[in-house]
PDB file of N, CA and C in Angstrom:
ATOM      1  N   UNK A   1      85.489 152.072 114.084  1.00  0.00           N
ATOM      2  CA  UNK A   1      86.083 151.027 113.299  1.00  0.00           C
ATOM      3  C   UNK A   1      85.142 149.819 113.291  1.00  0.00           C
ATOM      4  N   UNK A   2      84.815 149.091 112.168  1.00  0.00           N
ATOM      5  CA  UNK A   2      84.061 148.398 111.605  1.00  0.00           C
ATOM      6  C   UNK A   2      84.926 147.150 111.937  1.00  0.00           C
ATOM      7  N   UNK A   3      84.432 145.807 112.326  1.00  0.00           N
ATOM      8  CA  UNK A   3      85.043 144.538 112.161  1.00  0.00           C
ATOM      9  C   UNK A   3      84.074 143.301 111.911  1.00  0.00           C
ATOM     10  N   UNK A   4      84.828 141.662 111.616  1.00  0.00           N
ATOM     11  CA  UNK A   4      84.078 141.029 111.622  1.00  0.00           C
ATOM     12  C   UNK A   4      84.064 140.179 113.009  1.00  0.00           C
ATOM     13  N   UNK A   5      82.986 139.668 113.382  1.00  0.00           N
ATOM     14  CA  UNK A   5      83.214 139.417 114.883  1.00  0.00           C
ATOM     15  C   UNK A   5      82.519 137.793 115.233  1.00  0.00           C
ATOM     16  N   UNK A   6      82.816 136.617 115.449  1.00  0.00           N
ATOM     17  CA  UNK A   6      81.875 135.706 115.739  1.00  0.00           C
ATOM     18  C   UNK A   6      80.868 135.844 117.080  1.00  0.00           C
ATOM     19  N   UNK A   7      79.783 135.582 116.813  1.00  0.00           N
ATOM     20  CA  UNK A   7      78.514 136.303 117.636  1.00  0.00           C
ATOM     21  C   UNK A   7      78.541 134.460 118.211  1.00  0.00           C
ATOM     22  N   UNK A   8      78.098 134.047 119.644  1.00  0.00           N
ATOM     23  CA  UNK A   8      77.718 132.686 119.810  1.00  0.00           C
ATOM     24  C   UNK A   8      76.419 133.038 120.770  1.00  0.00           C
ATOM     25  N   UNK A   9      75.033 132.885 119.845  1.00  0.00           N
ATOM     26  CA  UNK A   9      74.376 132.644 120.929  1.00  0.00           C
ATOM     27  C   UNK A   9      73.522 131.154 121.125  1.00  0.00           C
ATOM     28  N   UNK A  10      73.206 131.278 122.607  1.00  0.00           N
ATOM     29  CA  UNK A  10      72.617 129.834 122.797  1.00  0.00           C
ATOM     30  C   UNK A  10      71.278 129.801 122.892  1.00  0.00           C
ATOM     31  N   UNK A  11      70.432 130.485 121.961  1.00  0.00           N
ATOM     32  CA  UNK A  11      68.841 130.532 122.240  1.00  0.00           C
ATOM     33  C   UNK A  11      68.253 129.325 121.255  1.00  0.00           C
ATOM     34  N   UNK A  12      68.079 128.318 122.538  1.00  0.00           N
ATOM     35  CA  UNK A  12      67.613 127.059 121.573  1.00  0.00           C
ATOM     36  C   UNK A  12      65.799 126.924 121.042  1.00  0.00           C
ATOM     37  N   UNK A  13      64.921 128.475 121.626  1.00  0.00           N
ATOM     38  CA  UNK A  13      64.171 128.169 121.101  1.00  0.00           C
ATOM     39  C   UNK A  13      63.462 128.352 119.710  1.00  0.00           C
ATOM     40  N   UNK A  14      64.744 128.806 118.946  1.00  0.00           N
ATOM     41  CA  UNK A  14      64.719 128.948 117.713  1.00  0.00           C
ATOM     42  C   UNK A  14      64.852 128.099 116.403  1.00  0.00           C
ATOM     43  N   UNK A  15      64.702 127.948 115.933  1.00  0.00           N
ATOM     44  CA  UNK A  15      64.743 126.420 114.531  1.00  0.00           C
ATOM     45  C   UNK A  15      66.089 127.285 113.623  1.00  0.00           C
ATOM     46  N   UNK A  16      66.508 128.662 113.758  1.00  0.00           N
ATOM     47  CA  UNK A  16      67.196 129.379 113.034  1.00  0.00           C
ATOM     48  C   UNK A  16      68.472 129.235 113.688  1.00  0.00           C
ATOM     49  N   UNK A  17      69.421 129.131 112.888  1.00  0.00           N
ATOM     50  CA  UNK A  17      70.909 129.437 114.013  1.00  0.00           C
ATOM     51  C   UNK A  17      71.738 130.851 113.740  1.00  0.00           C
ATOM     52  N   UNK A  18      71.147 131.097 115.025  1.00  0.00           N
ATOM     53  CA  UNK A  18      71.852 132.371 115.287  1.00  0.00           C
ATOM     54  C   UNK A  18      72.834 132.514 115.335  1.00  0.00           C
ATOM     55  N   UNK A  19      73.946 131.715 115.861  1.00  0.00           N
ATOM     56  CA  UNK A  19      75.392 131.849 115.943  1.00  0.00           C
ATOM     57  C   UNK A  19      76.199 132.209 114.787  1.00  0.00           C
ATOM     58  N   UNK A  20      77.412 132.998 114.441  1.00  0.00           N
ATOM     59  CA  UNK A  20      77.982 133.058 113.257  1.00  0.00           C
ATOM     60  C   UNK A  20      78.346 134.184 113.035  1.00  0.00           C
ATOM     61  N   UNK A  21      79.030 134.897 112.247  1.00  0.00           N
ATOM     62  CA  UNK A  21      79.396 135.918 111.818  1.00  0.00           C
ATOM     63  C   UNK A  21      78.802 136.847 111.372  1.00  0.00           C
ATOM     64  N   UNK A  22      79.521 138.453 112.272  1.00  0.00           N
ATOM     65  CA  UNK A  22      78.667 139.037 112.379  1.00  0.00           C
ATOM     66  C   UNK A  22      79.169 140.718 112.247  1.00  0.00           C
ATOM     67  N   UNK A  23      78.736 141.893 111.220  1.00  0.00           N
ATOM     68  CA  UNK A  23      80.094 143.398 111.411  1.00  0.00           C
ATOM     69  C   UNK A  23      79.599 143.577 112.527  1.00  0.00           C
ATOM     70  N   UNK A  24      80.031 144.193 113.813  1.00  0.00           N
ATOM     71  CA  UNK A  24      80.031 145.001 114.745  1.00  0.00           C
ATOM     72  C   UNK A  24      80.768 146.069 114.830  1.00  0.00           C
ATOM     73  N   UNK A  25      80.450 146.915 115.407  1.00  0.00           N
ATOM     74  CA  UNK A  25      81.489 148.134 115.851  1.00  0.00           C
ATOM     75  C   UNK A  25      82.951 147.650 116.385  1.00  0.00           C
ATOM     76  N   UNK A  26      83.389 148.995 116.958  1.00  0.00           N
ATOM     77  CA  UNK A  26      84.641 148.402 118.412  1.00  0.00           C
ATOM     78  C   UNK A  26      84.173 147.989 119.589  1.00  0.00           C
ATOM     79  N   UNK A  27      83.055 148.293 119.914  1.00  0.00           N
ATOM     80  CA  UNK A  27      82.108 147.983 120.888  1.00  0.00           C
ATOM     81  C   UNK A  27      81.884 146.682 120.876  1.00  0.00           C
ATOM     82  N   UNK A  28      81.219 146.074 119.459  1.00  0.00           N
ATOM     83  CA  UNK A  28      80.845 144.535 119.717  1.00  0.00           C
ATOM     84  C   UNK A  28      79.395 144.535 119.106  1.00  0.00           C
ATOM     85  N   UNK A  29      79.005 145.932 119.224  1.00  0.00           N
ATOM     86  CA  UNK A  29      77.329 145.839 118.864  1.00  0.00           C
ATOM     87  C   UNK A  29      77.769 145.656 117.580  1.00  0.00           C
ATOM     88  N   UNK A  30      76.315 145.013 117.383  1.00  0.00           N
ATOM     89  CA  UNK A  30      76.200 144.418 115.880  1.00  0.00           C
ATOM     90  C   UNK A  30      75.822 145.489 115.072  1.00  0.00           C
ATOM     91  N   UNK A  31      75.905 146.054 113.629  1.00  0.00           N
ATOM     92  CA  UNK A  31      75.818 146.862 112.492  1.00  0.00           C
ATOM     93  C   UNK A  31      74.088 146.996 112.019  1.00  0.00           C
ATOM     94  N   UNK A  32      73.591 147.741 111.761  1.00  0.00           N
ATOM     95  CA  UNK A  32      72.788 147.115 110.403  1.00  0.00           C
ATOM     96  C   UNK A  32      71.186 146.806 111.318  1.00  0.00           C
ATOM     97  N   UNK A  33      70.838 145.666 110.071  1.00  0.00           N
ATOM     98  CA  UNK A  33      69.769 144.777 110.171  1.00  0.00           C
ATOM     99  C   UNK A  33      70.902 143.309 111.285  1.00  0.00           C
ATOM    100  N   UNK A  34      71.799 143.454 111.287  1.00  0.00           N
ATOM    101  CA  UNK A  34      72.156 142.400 111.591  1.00  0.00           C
ATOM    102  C   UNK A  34      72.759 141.222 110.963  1.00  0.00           C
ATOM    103  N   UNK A  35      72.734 141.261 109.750  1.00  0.00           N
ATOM    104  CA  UNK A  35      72.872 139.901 108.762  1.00  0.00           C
ATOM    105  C   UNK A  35      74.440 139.374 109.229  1.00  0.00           C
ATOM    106  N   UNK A  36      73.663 138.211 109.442  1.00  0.00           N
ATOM    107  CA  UNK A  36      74.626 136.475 110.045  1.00  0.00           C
ATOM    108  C   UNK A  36      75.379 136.094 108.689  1.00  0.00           C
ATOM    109  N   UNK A  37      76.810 136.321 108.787  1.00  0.00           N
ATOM    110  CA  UNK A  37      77.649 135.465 107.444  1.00  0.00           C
ATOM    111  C   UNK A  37      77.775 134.056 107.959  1.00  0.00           C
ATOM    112  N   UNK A  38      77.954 133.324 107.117  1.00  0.00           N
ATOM    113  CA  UNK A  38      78.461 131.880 107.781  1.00  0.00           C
ATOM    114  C   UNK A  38      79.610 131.732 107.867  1.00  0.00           C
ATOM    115  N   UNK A  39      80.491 132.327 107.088  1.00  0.00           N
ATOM    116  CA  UNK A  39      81.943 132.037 107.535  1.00  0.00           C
ATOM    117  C   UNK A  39      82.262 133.863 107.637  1.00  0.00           C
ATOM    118  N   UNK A  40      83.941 133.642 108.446  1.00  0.00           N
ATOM    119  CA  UNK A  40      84.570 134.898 108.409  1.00  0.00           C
ATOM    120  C   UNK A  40      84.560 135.834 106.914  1.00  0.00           C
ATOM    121  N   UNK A  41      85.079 135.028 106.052  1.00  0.00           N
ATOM    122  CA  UNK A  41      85.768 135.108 104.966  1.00  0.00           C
ATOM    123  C   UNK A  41      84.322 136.268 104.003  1.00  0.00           C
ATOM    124  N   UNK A  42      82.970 135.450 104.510  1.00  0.00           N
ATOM    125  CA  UNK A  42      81.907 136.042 104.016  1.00  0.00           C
ATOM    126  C   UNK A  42      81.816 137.287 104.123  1.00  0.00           C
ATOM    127  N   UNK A  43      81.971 137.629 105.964  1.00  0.00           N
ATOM    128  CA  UNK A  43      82.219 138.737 106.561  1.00  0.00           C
ATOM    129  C   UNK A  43      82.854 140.102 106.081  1.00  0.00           C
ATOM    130  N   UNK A  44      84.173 139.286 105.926  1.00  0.00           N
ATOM    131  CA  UNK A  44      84.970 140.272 105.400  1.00  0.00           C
ATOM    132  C   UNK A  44      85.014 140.727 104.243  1.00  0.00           C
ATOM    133  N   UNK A  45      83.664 139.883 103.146  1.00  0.00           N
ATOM    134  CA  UNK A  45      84.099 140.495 101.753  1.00  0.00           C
ATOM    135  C   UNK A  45      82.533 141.597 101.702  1.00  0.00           C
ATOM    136  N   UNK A  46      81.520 141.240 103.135  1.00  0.00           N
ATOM    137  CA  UNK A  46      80.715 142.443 103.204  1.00  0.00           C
ATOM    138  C   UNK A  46      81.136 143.269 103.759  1.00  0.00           C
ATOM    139  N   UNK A  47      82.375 142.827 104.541  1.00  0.00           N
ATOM    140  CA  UNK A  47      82.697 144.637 105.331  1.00  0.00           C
ATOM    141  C   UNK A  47      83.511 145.592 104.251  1.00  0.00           C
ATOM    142  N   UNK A  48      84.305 144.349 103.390  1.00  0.00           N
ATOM    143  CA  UNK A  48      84.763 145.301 102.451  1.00  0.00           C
ATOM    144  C   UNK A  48      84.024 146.050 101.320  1.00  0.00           C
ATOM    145  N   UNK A  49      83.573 145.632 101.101  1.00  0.00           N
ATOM    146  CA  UNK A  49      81.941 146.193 100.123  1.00  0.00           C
ATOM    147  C   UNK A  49      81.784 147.607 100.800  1.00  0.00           C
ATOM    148  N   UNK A  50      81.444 147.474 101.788  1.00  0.00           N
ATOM    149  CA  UNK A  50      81.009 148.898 102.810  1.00  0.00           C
ATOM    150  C   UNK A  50      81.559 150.056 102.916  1.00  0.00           C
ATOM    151  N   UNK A  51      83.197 149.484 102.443  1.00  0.00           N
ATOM    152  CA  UNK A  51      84.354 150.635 102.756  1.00  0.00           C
ATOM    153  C   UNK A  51      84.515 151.073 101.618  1.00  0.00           C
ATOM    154  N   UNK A  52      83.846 150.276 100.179  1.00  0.00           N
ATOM    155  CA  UNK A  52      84.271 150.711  99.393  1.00  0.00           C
ATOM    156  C   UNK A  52      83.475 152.507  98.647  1.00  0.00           C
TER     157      UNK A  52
END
């Protein structure tokens, strides 16, 4: 089962912000390439895409 999940990480030596929304499994691991939504709402209209 596929979900959307907020990811928080604190790696400040990046100029990019990693934190944010993210599909993971039931597990938690992240999907994919990874791609960061900014909101839930984003999330959920790529997870729905997926199922379709």
């Amino acid at each position: 089962m596929l979900k959307v999940t907020y990811i928080d990480f604190h790696d400040r030596a990046t100029e990019h912000p990693l934190s944010g929304w993210y599909i993971t499994d039931a597990n938690g691991a992240m999907i994919g390439e990874a791609h960061r939504y900014d909101d839930q709402a984003s999330g959920l209209r790529a997870l729905s895409a997926l199922s379709a």
